[in-house]
Protein backbone atom coordinates (compact mmCIF):
# COMPACT_ATOMS: atom_id res chain seq x y z
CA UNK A 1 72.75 78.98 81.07
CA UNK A 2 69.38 80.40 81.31
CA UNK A 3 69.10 81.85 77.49
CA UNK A 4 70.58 78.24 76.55
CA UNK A 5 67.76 76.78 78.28
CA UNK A 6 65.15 79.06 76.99
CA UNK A 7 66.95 78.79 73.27
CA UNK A 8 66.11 74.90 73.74
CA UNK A 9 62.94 74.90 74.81
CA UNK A 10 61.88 77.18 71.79
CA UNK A 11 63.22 74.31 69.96
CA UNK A 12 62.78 71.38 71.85
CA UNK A 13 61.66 68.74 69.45
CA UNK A 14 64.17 69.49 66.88
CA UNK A 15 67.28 69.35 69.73
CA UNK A 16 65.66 65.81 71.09
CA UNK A 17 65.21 64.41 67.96
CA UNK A 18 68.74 65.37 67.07
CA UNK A 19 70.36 63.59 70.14
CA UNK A 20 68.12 60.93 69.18
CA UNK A 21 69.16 60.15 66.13
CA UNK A 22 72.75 60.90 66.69
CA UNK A 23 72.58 58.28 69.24
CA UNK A 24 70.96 55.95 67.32
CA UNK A 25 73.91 55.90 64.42
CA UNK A 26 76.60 56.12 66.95
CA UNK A 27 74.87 52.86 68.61
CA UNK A 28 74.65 51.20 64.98
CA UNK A 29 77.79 52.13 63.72
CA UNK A 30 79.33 49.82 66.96
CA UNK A 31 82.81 51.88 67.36
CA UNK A 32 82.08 53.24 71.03
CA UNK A 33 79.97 51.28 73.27
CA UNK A 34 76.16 51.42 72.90
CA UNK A 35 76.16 52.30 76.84
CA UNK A 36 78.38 55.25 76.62
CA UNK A 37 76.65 56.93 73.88
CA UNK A 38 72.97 56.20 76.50
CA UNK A 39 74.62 58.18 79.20
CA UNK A 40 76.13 60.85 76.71
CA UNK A 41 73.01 61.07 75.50
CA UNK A 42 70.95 61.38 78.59
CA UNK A 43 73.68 63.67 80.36
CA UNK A 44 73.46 65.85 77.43
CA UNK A 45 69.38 65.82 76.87
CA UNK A 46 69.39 66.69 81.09
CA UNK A 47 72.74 68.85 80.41
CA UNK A 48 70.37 71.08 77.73
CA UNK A 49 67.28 71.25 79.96
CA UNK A 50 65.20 68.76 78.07
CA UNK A 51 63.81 67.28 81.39
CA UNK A 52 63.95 69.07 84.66
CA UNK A 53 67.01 67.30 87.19
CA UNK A 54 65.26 68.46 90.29
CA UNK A 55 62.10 67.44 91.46
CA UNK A 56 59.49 70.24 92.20
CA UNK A 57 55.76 70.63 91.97
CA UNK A 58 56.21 72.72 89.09
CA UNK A 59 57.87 70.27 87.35
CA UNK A 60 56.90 67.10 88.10
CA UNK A 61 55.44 66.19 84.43
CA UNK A 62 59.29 66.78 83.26
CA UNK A 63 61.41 65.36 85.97
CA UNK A 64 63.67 62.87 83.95
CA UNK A 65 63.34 60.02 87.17
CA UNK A 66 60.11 59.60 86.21
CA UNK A 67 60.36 58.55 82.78
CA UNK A 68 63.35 55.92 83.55
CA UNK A 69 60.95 52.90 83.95
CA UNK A 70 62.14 51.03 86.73
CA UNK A 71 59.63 48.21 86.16
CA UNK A 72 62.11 47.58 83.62
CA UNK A 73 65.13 47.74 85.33
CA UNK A 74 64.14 46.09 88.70
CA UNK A 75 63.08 42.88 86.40
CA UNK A 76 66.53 42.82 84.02
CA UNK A 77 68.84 42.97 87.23
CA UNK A 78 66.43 40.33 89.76
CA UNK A 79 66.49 38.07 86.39
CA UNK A 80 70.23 38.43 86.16
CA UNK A 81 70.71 37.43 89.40
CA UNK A 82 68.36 34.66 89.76
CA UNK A 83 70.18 33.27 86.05
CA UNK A 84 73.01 33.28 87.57
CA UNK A 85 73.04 32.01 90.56
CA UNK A 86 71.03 28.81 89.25
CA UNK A 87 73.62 28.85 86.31
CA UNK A 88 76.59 28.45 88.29
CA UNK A 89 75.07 24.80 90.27
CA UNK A 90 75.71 23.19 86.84
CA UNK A 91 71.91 22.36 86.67
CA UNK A 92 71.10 23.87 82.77
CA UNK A 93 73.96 22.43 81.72
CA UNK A 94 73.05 19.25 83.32
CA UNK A 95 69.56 19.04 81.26
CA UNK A 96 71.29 19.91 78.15
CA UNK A 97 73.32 16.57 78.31
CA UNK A 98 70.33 14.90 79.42
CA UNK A 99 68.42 16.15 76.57
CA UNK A 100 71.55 15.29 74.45
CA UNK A 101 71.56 11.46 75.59
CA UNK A 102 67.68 11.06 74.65
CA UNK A 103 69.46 12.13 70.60
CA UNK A 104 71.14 8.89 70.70
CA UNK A 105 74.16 10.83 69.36
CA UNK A 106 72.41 11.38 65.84
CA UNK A 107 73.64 14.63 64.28
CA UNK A 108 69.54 15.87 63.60
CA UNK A 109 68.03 14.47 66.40
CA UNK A 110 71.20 16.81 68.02
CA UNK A 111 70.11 19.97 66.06
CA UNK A 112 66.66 19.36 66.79
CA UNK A 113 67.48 18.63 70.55
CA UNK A 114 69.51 21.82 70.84
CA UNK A 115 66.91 24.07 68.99
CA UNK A 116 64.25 23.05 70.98
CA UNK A 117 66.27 23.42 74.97
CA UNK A 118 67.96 27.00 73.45
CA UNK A 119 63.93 28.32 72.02
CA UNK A 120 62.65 27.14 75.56
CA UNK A 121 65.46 28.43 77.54
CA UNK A 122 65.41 31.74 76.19
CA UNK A 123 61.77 32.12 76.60
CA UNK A 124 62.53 32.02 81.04
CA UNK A 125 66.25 33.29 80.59
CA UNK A 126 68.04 35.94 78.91
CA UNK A 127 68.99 35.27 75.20
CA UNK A 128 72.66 35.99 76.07
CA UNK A 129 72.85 33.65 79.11
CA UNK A 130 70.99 30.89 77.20
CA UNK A 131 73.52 30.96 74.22
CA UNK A 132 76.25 31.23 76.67
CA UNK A 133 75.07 27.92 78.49
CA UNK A 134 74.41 25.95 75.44
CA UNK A 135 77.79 27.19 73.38
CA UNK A 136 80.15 24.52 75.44
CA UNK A 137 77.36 21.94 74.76
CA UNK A 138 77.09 22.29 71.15
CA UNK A 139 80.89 22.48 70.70
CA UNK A 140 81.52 19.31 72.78
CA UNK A 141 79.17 17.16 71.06
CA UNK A 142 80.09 18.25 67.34
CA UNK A 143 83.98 17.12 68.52
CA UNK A 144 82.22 13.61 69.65
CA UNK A 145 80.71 13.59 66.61
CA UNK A 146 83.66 14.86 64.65
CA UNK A 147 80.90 17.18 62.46
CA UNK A 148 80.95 21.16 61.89
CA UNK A 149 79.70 23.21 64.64
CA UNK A 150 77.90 26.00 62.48
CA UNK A 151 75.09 24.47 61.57
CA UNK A 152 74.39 23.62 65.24
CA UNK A 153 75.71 27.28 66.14
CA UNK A 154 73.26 29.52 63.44
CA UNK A 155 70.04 27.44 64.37
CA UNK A 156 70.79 28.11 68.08
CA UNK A 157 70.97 31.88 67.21
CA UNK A 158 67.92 31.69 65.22
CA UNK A 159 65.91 29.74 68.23
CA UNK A 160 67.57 31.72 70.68
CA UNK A 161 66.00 35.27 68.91
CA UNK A 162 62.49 33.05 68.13
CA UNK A 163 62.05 31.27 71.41
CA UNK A 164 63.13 34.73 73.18
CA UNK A 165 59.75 36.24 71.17
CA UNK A 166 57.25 33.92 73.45
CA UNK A 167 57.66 35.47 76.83
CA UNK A 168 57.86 38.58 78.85
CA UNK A 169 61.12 37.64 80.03
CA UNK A 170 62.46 36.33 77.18
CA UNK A 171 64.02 39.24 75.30
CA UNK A 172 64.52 42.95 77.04
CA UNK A 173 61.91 44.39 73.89
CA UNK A 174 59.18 42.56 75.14
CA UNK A 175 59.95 44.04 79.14
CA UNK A 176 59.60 47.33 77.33
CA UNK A 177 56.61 46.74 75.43
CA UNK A 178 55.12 44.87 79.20
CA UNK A 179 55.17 47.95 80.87
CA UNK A 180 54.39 50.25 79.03
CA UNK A 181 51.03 48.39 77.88
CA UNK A 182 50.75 46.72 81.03
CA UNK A 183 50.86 43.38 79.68
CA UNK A 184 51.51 40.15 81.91
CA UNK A 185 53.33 37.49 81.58
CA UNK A 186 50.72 35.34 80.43
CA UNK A 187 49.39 38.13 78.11
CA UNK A 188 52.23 37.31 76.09
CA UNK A 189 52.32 33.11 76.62
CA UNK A 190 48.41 33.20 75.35
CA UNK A 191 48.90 35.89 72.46
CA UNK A 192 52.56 34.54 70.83
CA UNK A 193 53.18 31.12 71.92
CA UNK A 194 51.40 29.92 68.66
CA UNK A 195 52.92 31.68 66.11
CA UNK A 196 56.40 31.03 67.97
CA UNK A 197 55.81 27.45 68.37
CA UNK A 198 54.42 27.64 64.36
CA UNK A 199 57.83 29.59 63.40
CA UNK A 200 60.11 27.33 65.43
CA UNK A 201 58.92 24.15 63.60
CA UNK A 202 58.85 25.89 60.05
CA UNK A 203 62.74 27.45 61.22
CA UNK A 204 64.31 23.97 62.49
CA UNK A 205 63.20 21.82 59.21
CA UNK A 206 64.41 24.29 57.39
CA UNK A 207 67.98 24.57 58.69
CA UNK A 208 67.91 20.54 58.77
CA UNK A 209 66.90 20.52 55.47
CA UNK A 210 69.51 23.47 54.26
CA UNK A 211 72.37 21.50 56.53
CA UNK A 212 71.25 17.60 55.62
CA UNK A 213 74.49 16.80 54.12
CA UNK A 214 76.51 18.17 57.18
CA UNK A 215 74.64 16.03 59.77
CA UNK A 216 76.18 12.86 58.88
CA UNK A 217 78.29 10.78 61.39
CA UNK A 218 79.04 7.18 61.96
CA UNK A 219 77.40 4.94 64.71
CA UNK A 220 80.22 4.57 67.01
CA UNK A 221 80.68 8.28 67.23
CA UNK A 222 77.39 9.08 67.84
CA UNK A 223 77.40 6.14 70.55
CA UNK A 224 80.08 8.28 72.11
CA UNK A 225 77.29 11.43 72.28
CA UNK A 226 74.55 8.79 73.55
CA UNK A 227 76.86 7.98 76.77
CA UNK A 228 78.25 11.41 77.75
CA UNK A 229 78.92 10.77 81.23
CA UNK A 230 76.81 13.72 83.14
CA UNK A 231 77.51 12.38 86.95
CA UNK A 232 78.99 15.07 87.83
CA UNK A 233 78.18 18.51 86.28
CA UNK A 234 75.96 19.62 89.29
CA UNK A 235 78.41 20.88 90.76
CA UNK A 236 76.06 22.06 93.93
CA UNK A 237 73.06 19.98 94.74
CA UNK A 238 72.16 22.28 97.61
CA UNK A 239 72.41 25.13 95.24
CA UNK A 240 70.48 23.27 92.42
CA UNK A 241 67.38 22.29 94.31
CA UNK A 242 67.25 25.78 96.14
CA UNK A 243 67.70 27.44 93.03
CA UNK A 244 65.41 25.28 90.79
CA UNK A 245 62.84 25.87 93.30
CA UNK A 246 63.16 29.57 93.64
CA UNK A 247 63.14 29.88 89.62
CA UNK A 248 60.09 27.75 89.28
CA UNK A 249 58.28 29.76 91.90
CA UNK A 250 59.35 33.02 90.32
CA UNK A 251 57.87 31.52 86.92
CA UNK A 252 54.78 31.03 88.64
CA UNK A 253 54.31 33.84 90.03
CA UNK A 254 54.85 35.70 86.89
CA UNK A 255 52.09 33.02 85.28
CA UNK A 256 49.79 34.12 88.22
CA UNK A 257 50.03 37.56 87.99
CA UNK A 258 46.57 37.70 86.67
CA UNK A 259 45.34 36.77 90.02
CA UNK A 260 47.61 37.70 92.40
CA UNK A 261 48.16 41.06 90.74
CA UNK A 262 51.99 41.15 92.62
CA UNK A 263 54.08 42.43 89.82
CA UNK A 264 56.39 40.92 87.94
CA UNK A 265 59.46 42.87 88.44
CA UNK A 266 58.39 42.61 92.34
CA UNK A 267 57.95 38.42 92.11
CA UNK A 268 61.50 38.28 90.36
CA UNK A 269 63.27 40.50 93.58
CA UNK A 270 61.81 38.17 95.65
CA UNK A 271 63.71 35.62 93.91
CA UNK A 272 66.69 37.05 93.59
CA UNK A 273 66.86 38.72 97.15
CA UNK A 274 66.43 35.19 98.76
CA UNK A 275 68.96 33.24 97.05
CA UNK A 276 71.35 36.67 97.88
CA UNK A 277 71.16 35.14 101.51
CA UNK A 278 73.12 32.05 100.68
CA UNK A 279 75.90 34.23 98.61
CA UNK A 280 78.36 37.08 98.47
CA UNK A 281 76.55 39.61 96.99
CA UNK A 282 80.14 41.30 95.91
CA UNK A 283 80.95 38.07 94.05
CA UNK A 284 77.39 38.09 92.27
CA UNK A 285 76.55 41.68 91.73
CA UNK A 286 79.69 41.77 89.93
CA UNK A 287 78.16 39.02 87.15
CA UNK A 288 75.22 41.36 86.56
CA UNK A 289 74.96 42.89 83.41
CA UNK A 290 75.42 46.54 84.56
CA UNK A 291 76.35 48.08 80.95
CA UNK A 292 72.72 47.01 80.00
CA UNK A 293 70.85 48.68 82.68
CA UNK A 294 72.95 51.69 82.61
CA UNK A 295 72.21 51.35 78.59
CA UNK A 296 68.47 51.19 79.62
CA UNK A 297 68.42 54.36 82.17
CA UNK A 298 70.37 56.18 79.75
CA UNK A 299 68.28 55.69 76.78
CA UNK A 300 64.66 56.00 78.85
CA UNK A 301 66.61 59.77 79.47
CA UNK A 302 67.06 59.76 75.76
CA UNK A 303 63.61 59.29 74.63
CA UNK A 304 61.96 60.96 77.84
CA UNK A 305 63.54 64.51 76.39
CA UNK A 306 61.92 63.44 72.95
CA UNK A 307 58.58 62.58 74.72
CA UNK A 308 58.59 65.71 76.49
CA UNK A 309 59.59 67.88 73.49
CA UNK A 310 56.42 66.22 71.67
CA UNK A 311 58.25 64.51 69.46
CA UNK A 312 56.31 60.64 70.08
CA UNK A 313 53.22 62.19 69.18
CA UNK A 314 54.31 63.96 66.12
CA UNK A 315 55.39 60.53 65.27
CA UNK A 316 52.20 58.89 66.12
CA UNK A 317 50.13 61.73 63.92
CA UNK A 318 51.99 61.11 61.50
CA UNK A 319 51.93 56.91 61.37
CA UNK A 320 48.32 57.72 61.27
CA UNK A 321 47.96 60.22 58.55
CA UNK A 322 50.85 57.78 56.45
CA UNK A 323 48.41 54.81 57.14
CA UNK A 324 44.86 57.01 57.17
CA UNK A 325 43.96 55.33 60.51
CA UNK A 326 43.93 52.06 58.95
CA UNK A 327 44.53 49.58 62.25
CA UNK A 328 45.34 46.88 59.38
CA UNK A 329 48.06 49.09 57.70
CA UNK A 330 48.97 50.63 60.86
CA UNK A 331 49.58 46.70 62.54
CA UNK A 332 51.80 45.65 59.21
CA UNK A 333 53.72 48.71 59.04
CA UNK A 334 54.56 48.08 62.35
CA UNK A 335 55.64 44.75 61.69
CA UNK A 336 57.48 44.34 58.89
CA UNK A 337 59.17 48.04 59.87
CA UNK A 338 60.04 46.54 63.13
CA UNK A 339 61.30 43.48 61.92
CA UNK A 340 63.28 44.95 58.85
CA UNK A 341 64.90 47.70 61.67
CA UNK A 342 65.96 45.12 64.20
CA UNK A 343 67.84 43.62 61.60
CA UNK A 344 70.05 46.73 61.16
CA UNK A 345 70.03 48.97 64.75
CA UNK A 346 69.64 47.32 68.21
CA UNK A 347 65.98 46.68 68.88
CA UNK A 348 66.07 47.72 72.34
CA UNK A 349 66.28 51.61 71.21
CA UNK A 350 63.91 51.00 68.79
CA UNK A 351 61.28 49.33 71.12
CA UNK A 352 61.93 52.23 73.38
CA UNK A 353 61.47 55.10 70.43
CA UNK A 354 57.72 52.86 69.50
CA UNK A 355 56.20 51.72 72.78
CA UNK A 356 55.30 55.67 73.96
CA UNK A 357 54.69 56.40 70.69
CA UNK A 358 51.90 53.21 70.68
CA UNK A 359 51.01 54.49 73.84
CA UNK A 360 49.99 57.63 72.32
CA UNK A 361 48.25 56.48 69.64
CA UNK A 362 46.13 54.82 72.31
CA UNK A 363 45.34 58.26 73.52
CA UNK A 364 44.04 59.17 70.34
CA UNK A 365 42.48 55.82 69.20
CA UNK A 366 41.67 53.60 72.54
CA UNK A 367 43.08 50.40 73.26
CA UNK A 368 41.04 48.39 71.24
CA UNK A 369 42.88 49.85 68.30
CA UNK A 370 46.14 49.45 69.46
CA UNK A 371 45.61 45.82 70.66
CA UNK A 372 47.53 44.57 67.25
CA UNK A 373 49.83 47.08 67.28
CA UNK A 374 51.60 46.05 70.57
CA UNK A 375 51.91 42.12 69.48
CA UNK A 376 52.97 43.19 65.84
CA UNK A 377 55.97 45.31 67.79
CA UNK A 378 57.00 42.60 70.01
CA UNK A 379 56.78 39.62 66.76
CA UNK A 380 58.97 42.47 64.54
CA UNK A 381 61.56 43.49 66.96
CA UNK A 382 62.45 40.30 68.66
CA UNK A 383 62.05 38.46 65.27
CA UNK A 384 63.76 40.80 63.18
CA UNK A 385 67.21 39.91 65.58
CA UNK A 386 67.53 36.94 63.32
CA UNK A 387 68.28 38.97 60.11
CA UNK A 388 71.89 40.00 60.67
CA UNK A 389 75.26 39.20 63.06
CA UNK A 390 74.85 42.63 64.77
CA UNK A 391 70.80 42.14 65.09
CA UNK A 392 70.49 40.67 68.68
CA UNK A 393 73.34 40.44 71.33
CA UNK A 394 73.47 36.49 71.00
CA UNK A 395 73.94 36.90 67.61
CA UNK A 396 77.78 38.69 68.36
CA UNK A 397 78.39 36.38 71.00
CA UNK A 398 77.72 33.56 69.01
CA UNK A 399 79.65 34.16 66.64
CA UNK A 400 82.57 35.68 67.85
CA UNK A 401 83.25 32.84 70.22
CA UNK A 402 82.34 30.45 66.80
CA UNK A 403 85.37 32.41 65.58
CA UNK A 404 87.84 31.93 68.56
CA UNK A 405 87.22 28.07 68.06
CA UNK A 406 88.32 28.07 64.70
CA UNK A 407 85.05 28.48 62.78
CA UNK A 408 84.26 31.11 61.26
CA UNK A 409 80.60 32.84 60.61
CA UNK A 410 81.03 35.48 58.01
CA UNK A 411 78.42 38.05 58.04
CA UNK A 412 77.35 37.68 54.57
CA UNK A 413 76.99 33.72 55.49
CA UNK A 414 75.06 34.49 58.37
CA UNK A 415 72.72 37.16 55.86
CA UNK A 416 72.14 34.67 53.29
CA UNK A 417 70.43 32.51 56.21
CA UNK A 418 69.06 35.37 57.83
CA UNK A 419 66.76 37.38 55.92
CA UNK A 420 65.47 33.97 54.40
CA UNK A 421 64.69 32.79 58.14
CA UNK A 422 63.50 36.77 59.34
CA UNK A 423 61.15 36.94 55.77
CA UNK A 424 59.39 33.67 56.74
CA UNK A 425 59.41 34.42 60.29
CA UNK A 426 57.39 37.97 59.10
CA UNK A 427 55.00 36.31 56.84
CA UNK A 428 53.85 33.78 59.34
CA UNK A 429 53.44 36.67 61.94
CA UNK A 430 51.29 38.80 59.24
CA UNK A 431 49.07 36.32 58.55
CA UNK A 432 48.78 35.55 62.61
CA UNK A 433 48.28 39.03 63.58
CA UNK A 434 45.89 39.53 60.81
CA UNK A 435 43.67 36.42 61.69
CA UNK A 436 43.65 36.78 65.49
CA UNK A 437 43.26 40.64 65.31
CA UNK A 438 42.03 42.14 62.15
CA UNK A 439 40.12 39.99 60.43
């Protein structure tokens, strides 16, 4: 075991980057899940001697605990929990119908409507949860109408992915890219809410405009829509006001980080460990989303071996010499890579493989330099969802439940409206990034 060690260490970045990119293809290629090939990975990077599984003085640098990032992980599962408690009183739902009603049961006033409370939502909540909420929604209301679903369906995707972009919350890249450039919250409401809200208006005229002839349905259907009775989906009214409460002081906290300095992860425990007191924790641990987190520890193992090896600053040398220390060509490549990548692998891996790698560069070039780099990963990889079926984890939900109703979303249907939506979703965040940072 010893020569094996010593064999690997000789050649440590070639043995972590080929675990690393033998997990990536195993986790694009979809046949075994993503969260067994994490812990494969990990066990096998810890198995090899890549990081050191005891804790010592001598090796403290390379003891794999300490580069799981727990910042991370502490926020996905309090957020989870806090989701879903609130989730199961009936109150999102109840807004959605509310929203609905205000439509007066026309078809793009419905789109719109939708759009708009799926981009907000997933800015506070997970993508996944958010999609999940509004699916029953949008498939009740296109039966009232008697009009095809899809439409309604791919724009919610779209806003789900967009909206997701604005917040530190809103999609697990941006948690990543939080920590490890210690971010806040409202770092990311004051840099991205802008070119979200920009994208998000340029995104939903377009799909109205692309659908027009679908959204057509006569008045005494979409009377019907304008009267959905809503009395009584709060199922909980206890559970709604103590849960709406506890979310909106969990939100501000996270908006008052800046002054409080109480970190985010710690606000959202908080949250979640209160409104544990009212439940069965058996009956809502269960609901968490434990293959992501175990995805997440297995993965920070993963890339830890690779960071170790010296493999994220080869990379970050060599972005540099590519670019010749241009922060302008460094920024787009960035971009438009990360966009065009989250398209076609999971952009949680991917976030995780850049954000020590911009870390290091930061080393080398300060943080004034790597300012544009961080908001041009977080507008590629969260943006870049929207390109394919398999880009973003609401994207396969989505459609695979489209499918059990009886509507089908092939994935060359769903590409034709994707890379148009991802290419002008890029282009408005190059010219953003280049005005507010590089010009």
């Amino acid at each position: 075991m010893e020569h094996l060690h010593e064999l690997v260490s000789q050649n440590a970045v070639m043995v972590s980057t080929i675990i690393l990119i033998v997990a990536y293809i195993f986790i694009a290629w979809e046949k075994i899940s993503k969260v067994t090939i994490a812990l494969l990975g990990g066990s096998l990077t810890l198995f090899l001697g890549l990081l050191a599984t005891e804790k010592t003085h001598e090796n403290l640098a390379q003891y794999f605990i300490s580069f799981v990032d727990f910042n991370v992980i502490f926020l996905l599962v309090s957020m989870m929990i806090v989701v879903h408690i609130a989730a199961q009183s009936g109150m999102f739902t109840w807004l959605a119908n509310e929203i609905l009603k205000k439509t007066k049961g026309k078809p793009k006033m419905v789109l719109v409507a939708l759009a708009v409370f799926t981009a907000v939502a997933s800015a506070f909540l997970d993508n996944v949860t958010t999609v999940i909420l509004v699916m029953p929604i949008t498939f009740a209301a296109c039966k009232l109408l008697d009009i095809n679903p899809i439409p309604f369906l791919i724009t919610e995707i779209f806003c789900s992915n967009i909206g997701g972009t604005a917040t530190l919350i809103g999609d697990p890249p941006n948690i990543i890219i939080g920590s490890a450039a210690g971010l806040s919250f409202m770092d990311f409401v004051r840099e991205l809410t802008l070119p979200v809200c920009f994208i998000m208006l340029v995104v939903v005229t377009l799909m109205v405009f692309i659908y027009r002839k679908d959204l057509k349905s006569s008045p005494e259907k979409m009377e019907l829509v304008s009267k959905i009775d809503n009395s009584g989906t709060i199922t909980d009214k206890k559970l709604a006001i103590r849960a709406g409460i506890v979310l909106g002081l969990v939100v501000l906290g996270f908006v008052t980080h800046d002054i409080t300095h109480i970190p985010t992860f710690l606000v959202a425990m908080m949250g979640a460990a209160f409104l544990m007191i009212f439940e069965k924790p058996e009956k809502i641990l269960v609901e968490v989303e434990w293959n992501t987190i175990f995805f997440f520890v297995g993965l920070f193992i993963i890339i830890g071996g690779f960071e170790h090896a010296g493999g994220i600053e080869i990379m970050a040398n060599w972005l540099l010499e590519v670019t010749k220390g241009s922060q302008e060509a460094t920024s787009m490549l960035i971009l438009w890579a990360s966009g065009i990548l989250s398209g076609i692998i999971d952009n949680i891996p991917y976030t995780a493989t850049m954000a020590p790698m911009i870390a290091s560069i930061e080393t080398i070039k300060g943080t004034d330099y790597v300012t544009p780099l961080w908001w041009s990963l977080a507008l590629g990889a969260c943006l870049g969802g929207n390109m394919t079926m398999i880009g973003a984890a609401a994207n396969v939900i989505v459609t695979e439940n489209a499918h059990k109703a009886g509507h089908k979303i092939s994935f060359m249907y769903f590409l034709k409206y994707g890379i148009i939506v991802t290419m002008i979703s890029l282009a408005i965040s190059t010219v953003y990034v280049y005005l507010r940072y590089l010009k």
